[in-house]
Protein backbone atom coordinates (compact mmCIF):
# COMPACT_ATOMS: atom_id res chain seq x y z
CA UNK A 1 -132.40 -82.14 -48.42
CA UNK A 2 -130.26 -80.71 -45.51
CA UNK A 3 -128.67 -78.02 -45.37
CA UNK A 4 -124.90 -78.68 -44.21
CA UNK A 5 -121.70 -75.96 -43.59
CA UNK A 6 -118.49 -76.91 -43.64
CA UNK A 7 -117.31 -76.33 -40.17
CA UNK A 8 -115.38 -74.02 -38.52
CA UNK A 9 -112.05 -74.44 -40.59
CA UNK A 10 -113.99 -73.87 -44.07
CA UNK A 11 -116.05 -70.75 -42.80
CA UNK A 12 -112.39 -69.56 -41.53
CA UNK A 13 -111.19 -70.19 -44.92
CA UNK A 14 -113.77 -68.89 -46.54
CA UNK A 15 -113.56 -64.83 -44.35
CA UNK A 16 -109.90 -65.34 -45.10
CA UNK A 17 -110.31 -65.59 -48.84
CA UNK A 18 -112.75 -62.53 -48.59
CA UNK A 19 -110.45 -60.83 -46.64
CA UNK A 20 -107.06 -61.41 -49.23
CA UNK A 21 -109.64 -60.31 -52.08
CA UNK A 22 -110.53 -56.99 -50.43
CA UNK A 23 -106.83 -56.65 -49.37
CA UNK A 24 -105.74 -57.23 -53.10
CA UNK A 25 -108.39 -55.14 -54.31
CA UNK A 26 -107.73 -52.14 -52.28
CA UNK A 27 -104.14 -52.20 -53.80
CA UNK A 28 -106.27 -52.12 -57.37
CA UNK A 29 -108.25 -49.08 -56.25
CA UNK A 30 -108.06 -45.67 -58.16
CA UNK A 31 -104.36 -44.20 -58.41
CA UNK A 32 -103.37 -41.45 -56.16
CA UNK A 33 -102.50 -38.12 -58.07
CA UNK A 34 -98.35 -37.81 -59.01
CA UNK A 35 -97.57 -35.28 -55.85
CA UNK A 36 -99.76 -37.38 -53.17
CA UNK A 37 -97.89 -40.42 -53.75
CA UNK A 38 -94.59 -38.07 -54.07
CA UNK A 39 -95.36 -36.84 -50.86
CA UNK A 40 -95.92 -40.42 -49.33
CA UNK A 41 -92.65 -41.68 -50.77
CA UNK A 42 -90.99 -38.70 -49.01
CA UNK A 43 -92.65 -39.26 -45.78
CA UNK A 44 -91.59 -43.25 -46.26
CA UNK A 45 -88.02 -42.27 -46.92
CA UNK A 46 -88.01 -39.96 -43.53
CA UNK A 47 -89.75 -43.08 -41.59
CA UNK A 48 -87.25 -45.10 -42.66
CA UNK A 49 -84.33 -42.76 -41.98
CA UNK A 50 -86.20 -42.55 -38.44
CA UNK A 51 -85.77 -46.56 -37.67
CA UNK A 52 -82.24 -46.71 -39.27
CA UNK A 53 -79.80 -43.50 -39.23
CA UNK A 54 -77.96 -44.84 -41.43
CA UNK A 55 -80.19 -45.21 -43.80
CA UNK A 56 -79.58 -41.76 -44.84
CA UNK A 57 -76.21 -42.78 -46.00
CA UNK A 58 -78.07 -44.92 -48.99
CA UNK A 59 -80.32 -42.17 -49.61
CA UNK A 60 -77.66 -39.70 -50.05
CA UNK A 61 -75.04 -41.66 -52.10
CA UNK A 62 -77.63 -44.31 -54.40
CA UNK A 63 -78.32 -43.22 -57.72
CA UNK A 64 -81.74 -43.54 -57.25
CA UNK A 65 -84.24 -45.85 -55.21
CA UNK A 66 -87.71 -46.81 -55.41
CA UNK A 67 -90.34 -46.43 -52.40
CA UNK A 68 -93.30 -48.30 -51.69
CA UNK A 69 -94.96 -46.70 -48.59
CA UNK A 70 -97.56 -48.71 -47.98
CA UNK A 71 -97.82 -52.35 -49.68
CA UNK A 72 -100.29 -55.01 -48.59
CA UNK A 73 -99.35 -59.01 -48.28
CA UNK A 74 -101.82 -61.61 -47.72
CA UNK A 75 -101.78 -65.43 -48.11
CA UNK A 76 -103.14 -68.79 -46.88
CA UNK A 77 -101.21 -71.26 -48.91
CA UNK A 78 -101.01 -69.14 -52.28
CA UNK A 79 -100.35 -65.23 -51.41
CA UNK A 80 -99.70 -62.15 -52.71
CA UNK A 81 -98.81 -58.58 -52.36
CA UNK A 82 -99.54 -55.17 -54.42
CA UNK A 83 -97.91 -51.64 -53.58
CA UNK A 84 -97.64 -48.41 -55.94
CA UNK A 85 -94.62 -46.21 -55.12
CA UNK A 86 -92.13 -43.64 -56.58
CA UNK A 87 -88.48 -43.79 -58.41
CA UNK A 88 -86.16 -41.04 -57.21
CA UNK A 89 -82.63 -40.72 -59.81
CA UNK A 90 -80.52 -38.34 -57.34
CA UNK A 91 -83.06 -37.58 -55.21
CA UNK A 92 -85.53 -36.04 -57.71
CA UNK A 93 -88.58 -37.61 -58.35
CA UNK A 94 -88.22 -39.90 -61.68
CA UNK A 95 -91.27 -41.93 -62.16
CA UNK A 96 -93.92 -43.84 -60.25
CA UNK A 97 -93.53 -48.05 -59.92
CA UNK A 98 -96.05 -50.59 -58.88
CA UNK A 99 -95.26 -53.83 -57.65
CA UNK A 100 -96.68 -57.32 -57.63
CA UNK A 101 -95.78 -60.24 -56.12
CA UNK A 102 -97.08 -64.06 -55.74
CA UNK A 103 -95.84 -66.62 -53.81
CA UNK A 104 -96.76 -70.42 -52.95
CA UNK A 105 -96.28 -72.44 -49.73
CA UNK A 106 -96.36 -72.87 -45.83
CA UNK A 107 -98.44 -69.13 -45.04
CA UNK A 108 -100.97 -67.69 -43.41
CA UNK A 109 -101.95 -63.71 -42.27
CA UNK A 110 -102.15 -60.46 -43.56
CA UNK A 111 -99.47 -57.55 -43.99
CA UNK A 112 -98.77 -53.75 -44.46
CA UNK A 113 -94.94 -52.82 -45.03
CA UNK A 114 -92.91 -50.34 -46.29
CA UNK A 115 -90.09 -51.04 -49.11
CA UNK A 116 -86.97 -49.20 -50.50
CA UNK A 117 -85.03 -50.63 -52.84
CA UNK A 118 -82.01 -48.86 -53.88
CA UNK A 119 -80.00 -48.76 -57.11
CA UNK A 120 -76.02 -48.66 -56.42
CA UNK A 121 -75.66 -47.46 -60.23
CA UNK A 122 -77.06 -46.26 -63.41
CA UNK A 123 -76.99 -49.73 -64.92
CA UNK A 124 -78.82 -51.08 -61.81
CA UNK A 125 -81.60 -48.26 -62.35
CA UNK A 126 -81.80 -48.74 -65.88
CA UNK A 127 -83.09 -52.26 -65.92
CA UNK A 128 -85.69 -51.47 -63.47
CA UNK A 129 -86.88 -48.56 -65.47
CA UNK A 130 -87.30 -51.08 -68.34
CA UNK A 131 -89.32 -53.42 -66.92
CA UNK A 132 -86.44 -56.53 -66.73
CA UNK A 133 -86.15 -56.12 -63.00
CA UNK A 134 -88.19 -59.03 -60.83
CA UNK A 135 -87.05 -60.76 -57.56
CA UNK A 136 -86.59 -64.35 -57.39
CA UNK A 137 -86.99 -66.75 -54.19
CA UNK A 138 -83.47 -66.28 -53.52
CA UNK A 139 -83.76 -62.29 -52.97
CA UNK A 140 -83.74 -60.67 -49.44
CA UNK A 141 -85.32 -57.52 -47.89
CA UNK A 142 -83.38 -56.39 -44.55
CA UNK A 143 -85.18 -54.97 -41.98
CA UNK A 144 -84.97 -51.35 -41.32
CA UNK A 145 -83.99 -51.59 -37.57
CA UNK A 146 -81.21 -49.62 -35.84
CA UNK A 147 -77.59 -50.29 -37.60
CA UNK A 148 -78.98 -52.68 -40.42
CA UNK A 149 -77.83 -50.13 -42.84
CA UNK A 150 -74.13 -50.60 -41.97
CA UNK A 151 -74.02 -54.01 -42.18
CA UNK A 152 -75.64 -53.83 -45.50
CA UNK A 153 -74.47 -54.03 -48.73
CA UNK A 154 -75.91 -54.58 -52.99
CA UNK A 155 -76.55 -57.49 -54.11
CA UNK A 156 -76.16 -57.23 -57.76
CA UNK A 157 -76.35 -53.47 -57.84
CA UNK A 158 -79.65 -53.27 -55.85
CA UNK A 159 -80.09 -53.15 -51.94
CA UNK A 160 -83.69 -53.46 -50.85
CA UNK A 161 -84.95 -52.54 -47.26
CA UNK A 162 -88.40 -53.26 -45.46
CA UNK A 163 -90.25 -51.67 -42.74
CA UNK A 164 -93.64 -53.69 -41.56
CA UNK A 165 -96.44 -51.02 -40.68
CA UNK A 166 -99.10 -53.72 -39.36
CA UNK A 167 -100.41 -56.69 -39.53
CA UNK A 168 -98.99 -60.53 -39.10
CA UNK A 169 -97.89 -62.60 -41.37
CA UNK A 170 -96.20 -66.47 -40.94
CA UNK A 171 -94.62 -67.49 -43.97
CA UNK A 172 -91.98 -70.15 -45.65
CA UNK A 173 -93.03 -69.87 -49.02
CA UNK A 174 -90.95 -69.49 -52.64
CA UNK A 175 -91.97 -67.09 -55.42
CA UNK A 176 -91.20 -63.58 -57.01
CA UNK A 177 -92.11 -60.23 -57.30
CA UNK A 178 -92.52 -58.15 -60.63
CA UNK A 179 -92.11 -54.15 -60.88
CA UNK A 180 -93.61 -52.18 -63.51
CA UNK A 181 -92.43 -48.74 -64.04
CA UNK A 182 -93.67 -45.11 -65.88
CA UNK A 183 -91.72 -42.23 -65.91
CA UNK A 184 -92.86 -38.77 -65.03
């Protein structure tokens, strides 16, 4: 009986599967303590502030945001993402958050980003602290690039900004993206 591989296109497939399993499960690795991912958030929020001025607007006058410093994205027809990050309620950390997303469609690549998303109100931050908060297809992330922030405004109480770190990804793909949240 002979031995036969499947070519070029199903090895590729099959290093890129590895490679969105070892990017998923890094996101699943041990939990940073409480002040090392406070820290992290607070060093996001000044990288942010860096790109966009303005941002610092948001950060002063939100009643509280959520950070993500570092959140990894991968996909080849199905994808995903995972990121742990921190809730600030006036600037004080709150709680920590994880996020997970899935999404289905024309994509291929890997990804690290940044994300803020910021609460306009109490009611805003209070469904997010309770677990009813998800994205749908429909939502948007703006790019934190110089004077984004002023032409920027909620959606529905919530504002949500995105800074990539590395990577490439190539994407037109639908889905949604879940938040789970514990308080301090």
């Amino acid at each position: 009986m002979a031995y036969r591989t499947a070519g070029t296109f199903g090895r590729s497939f099959f290093m890129f599967a590895i490679a969105i399993a070892a990017l998923i499960a890094g996101g699943c690795a041990s939990k940073p303590s409480d002040n090392v991912m406070i820290a992290d958030a607070r060093a996001a929020v000044v990288r942010f502030v860096d790109s966009d001025p303005g941002l610092q607007d948001w950060v002063n006058h939100a009643h509280g945001y959520a950070v993500f410093p570092s959140m990894n994205k991968g996909g080849f027809g199905v994808g995903g993402s995972y990121g742990r990050g921190v809730v600030f309620e006036r600037g004080e950390p709150a709680g920590t958050t994880s996020s997970v997303q899935g999404t289905v469609g024309l994509q291929i690549g890997v990804q690290n980003f940044a994300q803020i998303i910021f609460f306009q109100d109490e009611a805003a931050m209070r469904t997010f602290q309770r677990g009813n908060f998800e994205f749908s297809a429909q939502a948007t992330a703006i790019a934190a690039t110089a004077g984004a922030a002023k032409t920027t405004s909620y959606e529905k109480g919530v504002a949500v900004f995105i800074m990539a770190k590395g990577g490439l990804m190539a994407e037109a793909s639908v889905g949604g993206q879940k938040f789970e949240y514990q308080p301090l």
